[in-house]
N, C-alpha and C. Protein backbone atom coordinates (compact mmCIF):
# COMPACT_ATOMS: atom_id res chain seq x y z
N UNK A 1 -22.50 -8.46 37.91
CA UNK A 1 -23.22 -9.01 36.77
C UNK A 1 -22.38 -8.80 35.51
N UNK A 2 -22.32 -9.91 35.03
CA UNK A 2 -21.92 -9.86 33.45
C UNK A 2 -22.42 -9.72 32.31
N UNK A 3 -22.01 -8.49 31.51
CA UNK A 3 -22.96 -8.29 30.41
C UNK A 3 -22.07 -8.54 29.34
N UNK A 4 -22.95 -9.32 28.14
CA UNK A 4 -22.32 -10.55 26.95
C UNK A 4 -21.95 -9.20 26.00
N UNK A 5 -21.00 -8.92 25.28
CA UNK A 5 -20.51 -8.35 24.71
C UNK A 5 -19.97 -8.13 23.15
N UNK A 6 -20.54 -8.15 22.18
CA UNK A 6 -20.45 -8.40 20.38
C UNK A 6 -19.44 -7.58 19.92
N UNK A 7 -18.83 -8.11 18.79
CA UNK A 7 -18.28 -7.13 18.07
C UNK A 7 -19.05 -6.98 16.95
N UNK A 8 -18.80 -6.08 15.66
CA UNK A 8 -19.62 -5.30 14.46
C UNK A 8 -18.41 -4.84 13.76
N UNK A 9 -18.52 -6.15 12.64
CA UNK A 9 -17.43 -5.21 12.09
C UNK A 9 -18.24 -4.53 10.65
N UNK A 10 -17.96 -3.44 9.68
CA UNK A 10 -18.67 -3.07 8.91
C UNK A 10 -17.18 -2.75 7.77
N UNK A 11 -17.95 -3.13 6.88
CA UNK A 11 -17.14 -2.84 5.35
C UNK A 11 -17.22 -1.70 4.98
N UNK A 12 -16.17 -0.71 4.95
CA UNK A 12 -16.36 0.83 4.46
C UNK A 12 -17.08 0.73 2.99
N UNK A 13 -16.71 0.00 2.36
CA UNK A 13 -17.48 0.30 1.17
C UNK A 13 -19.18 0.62 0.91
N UNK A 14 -19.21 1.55 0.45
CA UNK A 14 -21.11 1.96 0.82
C UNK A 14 -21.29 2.12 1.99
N UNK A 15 -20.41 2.89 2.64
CA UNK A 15 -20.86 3.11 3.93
C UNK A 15 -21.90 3.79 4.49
N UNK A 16 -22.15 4.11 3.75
CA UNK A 16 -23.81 4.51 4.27
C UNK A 16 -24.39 4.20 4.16
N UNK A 17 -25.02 3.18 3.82
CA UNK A 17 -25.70 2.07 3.70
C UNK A 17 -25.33 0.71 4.74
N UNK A 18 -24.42 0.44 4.61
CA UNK A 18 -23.84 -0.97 5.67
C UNK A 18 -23.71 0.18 6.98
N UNK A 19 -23.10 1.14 7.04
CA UNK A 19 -23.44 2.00 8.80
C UNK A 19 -24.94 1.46 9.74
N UNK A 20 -25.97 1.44 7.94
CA UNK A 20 -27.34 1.63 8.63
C UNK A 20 -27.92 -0.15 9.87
N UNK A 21 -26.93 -0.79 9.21
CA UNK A 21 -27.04 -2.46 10.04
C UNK A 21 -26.61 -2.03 11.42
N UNK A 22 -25.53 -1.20 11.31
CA UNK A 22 -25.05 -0.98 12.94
C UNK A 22 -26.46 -0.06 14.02
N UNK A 23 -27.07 0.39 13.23
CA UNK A 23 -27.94 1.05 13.70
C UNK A 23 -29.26 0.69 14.17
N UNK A 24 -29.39 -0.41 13.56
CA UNK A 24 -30.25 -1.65 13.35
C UNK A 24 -29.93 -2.30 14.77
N UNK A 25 -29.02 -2.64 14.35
CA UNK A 25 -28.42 -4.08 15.52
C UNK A 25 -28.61 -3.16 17.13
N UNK A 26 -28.03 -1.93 17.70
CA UNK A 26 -27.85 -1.11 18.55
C UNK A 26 -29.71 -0.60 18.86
N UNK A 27 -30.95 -1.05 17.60
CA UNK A 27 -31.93 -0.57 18.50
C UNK A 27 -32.51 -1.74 19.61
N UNK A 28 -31.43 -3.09 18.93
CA UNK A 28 -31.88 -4.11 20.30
C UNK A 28 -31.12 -4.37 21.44
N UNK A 29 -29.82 -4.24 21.03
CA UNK A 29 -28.40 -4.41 21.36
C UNK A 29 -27.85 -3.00 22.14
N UNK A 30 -27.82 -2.44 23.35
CA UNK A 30 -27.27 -1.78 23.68
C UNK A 30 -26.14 -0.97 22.94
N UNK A 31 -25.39 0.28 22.74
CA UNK A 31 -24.77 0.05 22.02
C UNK A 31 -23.59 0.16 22.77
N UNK A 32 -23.48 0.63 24.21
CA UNK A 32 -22.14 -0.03 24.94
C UNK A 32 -21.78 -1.30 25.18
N UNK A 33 -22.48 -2.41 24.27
CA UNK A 33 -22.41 -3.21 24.60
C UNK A 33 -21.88 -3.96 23.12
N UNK A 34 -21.86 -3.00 22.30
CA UNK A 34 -20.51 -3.14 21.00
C UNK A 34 -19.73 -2.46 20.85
N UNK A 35 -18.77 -3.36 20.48
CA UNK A 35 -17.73 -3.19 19.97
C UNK A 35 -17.15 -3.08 18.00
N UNK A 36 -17.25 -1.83 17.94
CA UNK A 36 -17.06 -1.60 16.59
C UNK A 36 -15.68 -1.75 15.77
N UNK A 37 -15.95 -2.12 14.80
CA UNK A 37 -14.22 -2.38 14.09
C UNK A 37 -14.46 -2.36 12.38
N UNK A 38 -14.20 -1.74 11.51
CA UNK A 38 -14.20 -0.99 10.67
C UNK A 38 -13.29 -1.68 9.64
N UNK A 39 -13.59 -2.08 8.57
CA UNK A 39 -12.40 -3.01 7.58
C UNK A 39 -12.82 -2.40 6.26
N UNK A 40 -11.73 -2.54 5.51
CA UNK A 40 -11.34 -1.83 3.99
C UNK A 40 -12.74 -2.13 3.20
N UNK A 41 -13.07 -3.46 2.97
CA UNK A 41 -13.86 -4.11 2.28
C UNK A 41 -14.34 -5.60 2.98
N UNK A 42 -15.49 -6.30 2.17
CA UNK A 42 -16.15 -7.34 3.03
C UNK A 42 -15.13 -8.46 2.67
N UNK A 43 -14.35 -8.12 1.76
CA UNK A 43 -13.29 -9.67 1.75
C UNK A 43 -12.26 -9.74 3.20
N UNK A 44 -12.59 -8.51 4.00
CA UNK A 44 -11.59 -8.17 4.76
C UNK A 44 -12.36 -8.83 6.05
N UNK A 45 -13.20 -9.03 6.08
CA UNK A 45 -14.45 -9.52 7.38
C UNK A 45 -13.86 -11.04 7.54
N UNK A 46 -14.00 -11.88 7.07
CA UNK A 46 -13.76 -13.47 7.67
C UNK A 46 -11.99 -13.48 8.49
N UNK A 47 -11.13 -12.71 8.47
CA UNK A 47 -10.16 -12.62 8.83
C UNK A 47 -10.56 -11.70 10.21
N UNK A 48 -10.78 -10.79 9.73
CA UNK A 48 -10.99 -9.86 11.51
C UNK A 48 -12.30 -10.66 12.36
N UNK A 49 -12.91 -11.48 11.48
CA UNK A 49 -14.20 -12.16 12.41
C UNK A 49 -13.39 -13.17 13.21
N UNK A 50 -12.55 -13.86 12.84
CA UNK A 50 -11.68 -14.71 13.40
C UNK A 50 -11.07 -14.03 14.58
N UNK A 51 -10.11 -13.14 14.11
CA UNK A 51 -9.12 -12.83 15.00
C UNK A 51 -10.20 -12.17 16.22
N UNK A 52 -11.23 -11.46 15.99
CA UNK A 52 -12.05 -10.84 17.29
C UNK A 52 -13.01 -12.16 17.91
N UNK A 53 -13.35 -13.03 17.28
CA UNK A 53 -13.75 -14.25 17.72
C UNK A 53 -12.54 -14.80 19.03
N UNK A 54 -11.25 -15.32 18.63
CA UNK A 54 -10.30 -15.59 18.79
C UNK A 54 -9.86 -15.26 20.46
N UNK A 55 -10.32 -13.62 20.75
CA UNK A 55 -10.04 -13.08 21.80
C UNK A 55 -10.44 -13.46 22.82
N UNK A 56 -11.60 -14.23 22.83
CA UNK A 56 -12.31 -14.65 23.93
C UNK A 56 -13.44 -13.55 24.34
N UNK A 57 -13.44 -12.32 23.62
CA UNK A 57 -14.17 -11.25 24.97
C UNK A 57 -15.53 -11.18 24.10
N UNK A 58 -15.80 -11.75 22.94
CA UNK A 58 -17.36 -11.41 22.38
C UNK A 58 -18.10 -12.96 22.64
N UNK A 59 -19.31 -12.40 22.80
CA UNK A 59 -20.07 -13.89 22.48
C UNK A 59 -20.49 -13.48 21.52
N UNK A 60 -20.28 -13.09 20.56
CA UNK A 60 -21.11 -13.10 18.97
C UNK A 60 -20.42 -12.16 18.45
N UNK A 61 -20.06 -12.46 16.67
CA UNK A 61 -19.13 -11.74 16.46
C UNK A 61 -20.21 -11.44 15.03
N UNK A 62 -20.53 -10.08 14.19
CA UNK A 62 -21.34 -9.60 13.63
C UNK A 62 -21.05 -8.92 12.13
N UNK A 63 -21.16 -9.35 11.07
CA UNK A 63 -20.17 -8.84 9.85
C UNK A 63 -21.28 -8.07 8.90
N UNK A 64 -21.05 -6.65 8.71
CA UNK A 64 -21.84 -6.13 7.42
C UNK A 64 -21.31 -5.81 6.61
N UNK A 65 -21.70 -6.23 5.56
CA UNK A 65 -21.05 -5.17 3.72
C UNK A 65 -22.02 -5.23 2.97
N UNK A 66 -22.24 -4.54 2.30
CA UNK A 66 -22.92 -4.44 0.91
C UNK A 66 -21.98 -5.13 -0.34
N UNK A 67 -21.74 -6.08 -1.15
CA UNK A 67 -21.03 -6.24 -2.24
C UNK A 67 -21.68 -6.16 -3.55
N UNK A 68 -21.38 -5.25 -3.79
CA UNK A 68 -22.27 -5.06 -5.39
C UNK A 68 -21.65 -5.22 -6.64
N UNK A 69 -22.06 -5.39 -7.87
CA UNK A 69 -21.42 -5.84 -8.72
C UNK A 69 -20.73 -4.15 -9.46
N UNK A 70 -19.34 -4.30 -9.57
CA UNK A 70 -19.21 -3.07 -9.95
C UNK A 70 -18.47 -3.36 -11.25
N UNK A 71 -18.32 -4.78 -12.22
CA UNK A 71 -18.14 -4.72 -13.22
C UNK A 71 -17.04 -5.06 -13.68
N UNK A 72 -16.05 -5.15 -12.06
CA UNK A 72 -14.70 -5.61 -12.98
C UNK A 72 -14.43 -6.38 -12.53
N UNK A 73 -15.39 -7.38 -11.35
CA UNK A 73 -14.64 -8.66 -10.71
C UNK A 73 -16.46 -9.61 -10.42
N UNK A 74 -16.33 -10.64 -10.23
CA UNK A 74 -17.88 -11.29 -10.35
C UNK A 74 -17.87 -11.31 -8.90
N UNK A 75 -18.88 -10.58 -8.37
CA UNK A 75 -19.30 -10.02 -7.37
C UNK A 75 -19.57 -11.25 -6.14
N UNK A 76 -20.09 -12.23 -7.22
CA UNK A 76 -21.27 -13.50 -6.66
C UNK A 76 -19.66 -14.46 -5.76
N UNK A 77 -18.82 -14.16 -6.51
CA UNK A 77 -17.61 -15.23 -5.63
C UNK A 77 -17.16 -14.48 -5.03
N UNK A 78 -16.95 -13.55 -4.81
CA UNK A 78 -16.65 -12.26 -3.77
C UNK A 78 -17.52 -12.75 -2.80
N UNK A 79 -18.69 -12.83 -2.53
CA UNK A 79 -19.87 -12.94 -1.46
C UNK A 79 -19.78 -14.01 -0.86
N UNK A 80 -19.89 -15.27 -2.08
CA UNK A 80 -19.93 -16.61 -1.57
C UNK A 80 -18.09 -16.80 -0.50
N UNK A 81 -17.04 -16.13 -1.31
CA UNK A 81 -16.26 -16.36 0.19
C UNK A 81 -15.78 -15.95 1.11
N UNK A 82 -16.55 -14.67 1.05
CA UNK A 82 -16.79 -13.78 2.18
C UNK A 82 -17.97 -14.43 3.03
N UNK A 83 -19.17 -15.24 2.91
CA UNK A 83 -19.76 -15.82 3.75
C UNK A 83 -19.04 -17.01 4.22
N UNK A 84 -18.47 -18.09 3.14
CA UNK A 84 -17.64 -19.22 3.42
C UNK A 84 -16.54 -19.17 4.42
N UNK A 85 -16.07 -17.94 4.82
CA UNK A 85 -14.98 -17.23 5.67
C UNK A 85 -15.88 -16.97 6.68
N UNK A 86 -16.88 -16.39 6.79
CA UNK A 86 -17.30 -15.86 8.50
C UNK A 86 -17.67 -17.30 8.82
N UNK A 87 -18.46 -18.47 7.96
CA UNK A 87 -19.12 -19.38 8.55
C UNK A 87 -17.83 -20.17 9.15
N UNK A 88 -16.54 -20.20 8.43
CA UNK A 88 -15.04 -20.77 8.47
C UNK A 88 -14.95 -20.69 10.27
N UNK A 89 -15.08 -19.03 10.31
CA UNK A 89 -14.07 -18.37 11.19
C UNK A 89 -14.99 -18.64 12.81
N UNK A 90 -16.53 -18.70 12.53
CA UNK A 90 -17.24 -19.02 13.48
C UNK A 90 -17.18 -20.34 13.96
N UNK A 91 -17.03 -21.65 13.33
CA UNK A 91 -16.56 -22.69 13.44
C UNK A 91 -15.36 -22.85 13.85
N UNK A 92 -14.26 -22.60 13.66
CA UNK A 92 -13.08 -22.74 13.74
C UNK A 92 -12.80 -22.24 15.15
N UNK A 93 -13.61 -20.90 15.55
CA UNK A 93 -13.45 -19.72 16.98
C UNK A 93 -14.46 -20.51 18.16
N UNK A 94 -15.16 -21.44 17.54
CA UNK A 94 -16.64 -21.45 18.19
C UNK A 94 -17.34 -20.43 18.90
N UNK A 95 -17.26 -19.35 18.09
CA UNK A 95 -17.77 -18.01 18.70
C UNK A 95 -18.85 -17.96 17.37
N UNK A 96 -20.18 -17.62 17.73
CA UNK A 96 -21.10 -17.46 16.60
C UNK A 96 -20.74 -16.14 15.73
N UNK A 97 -20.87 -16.30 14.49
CA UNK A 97 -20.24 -15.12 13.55
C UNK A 97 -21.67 -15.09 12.69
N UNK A 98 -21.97 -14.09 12.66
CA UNK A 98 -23.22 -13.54 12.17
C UNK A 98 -23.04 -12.87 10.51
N UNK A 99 -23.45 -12.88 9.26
CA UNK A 99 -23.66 -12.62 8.29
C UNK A 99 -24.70 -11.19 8.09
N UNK A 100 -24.37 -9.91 7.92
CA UNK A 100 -25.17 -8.91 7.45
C UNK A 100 -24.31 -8.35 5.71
N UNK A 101 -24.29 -9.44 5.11
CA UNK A 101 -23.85 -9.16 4.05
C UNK A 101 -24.54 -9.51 2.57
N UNK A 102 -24.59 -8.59 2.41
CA UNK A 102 -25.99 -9.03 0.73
C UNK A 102 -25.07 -8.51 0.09
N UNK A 103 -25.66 -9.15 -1.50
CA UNK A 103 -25.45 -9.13 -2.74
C UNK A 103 -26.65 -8.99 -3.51
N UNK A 104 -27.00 -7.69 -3.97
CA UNK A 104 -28.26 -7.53 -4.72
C UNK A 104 -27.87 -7.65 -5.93
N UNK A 105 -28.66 -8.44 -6.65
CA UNK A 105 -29.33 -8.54 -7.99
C UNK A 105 -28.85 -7.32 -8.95
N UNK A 106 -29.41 -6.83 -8.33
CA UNK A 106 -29.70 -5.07 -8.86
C UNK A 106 -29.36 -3.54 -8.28
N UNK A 107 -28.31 -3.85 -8.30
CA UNK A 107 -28.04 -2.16 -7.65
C UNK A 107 -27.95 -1.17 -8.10
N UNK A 108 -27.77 -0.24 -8.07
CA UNK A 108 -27.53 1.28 -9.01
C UNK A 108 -27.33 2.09 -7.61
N UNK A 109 -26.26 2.79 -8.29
CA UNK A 109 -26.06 4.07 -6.76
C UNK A 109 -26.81 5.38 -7.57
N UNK A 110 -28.25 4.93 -7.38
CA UNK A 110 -29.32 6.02 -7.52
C UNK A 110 -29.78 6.50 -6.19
N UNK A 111 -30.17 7.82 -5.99
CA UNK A 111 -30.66 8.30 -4.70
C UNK A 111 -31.82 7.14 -4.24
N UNK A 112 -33.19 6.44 -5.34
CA UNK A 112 -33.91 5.50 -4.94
C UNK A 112 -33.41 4.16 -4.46
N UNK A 113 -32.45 3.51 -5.24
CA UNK A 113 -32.07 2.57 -4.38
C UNK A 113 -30.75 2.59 -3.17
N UNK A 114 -30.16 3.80 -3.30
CA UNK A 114 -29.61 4.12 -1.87
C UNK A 114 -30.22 4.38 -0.83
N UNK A 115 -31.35 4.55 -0.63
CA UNK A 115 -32.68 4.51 0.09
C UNK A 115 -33.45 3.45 0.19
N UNK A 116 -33.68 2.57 -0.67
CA UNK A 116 -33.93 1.42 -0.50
C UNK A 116 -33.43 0.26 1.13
N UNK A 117 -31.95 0.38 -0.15
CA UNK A 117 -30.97 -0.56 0.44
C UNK A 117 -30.39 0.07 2.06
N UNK A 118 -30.42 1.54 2.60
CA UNK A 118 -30.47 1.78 3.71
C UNK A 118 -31.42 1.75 4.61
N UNK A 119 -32.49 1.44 4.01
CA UNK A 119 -33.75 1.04 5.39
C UNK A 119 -33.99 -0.66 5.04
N UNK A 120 -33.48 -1.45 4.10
CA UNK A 120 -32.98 -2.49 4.49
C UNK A 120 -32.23 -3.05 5.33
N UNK A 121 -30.90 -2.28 5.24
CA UNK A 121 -29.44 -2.72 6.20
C UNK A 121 -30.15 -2.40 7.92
N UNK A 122 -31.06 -1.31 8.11
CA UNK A 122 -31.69 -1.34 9.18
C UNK A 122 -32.51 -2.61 9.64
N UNK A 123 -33.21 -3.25 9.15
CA UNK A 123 -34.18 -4.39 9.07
C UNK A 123 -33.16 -5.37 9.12
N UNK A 124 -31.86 -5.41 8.91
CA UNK A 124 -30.86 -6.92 8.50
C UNK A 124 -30.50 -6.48 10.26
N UNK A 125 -30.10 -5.70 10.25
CA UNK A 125 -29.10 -5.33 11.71
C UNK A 125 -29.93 -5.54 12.87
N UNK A 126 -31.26 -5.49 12.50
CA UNK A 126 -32.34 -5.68 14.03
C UNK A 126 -32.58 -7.28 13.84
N UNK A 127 -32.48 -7.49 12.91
CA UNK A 127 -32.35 -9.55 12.68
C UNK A 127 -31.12 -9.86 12.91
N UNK A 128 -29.88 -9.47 12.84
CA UNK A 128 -29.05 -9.78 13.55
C UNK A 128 -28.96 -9.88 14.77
N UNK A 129 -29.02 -8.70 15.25
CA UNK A 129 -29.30 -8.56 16.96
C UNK A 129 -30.24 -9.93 17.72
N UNK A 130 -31.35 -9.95 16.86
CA UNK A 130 -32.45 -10.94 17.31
C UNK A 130 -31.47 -11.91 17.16
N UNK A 131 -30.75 -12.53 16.45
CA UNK A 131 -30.01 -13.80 16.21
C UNK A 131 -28.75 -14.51 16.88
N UNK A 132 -28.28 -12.60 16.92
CA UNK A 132 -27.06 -12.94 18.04
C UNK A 132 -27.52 -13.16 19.37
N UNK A 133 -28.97 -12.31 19.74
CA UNK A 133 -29.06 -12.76 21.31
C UNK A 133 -29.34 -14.28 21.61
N UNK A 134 -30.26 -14.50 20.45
CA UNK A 134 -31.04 -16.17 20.44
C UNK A 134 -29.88 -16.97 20.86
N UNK A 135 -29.09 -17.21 19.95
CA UNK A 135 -27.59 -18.23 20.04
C UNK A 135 -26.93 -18.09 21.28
N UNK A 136 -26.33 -17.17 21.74
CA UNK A 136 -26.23 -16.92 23.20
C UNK A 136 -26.75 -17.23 24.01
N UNK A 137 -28.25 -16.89 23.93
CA UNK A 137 -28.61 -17.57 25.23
C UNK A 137 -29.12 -18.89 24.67
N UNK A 138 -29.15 -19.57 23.66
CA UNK A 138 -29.24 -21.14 23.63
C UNK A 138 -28.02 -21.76 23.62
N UNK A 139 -26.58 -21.07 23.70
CA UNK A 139 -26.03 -21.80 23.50
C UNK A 139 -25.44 -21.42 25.47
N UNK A 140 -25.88 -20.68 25.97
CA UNK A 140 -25.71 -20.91 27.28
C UNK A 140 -26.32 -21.52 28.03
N UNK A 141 -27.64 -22.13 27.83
CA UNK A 141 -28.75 -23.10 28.19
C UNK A 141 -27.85 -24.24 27.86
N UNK A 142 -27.33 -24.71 26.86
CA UNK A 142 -27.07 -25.93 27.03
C UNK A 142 -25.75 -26.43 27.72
N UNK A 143 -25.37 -24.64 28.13
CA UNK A 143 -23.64 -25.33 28.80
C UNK A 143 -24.41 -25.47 30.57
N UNK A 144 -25.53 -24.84 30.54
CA UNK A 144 -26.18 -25.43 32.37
C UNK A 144 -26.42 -26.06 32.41
């Protein structure tokens, strides 16, 4: 028997917070059944989503970061092509590439919204999981 196999890649930045998606995703998702891979920052995700797409060995390839505005670069085009890149790289791989990447409004690295935003990234990562399995198995229904 063959079991379908994801990668997760996660943006060190705020890592404790974007960790919490992996944790998320693994309460639906087996977690021998990811494959983890670790990048500088989320501009760094549409490039490794590709190349692990690329390999042939995932059926779903899974991207988290937090990008927050930290004041010296506009956060909002940071995001928009860091999503424009996974949606790129999923198209291009035809391997589904999954988005766990927000841009809040409002952040502050206060103990309240670092708490917030980590039992969020939990709630994004168990909707991922739900999303990556869906596509998989609809997109294996239609190759029978």
């Amino acid at each position: 028997m063959t079991h379908t196999r994801y990668a997760f890649i996660k943006a060190n930045w705020h890592s404790d917070i974007v960790d919490q998606a992996l944790d998320g995703f693994c309460e639906i998702v087996p977690r021998d059944l990811v494959d983890v891979v670790d990048v500088p920052g989320a501009f760094e995700m549409p490039l490794m989503a590709r190349d692990l797409a690329q390999t042939g060995r995932y059926a779903a390839v899974i991207a988290a970061a937090l990008v927050v505005d930290g004041g010296i670069y506009r956060h909002d085009f940071v995001a928009q092509a860091v999503v424009d890149g996974l949606m790129r790289a999923g198209l291009d791989s035809g391997v589904p590439v999954l988005s766990v990447s927000l841009t809040p409004h409002h952040y502050q690295e206060t103990e309240h919204h670092t708490a917030i935003f980590r039992e969020h990234f939990v709630k994004k990562g168990r909707e991922a999981a739900n999303a990556a399995t869906q596509i998989v198995a609809a997109r294996a229904a239609i190759r029978n």
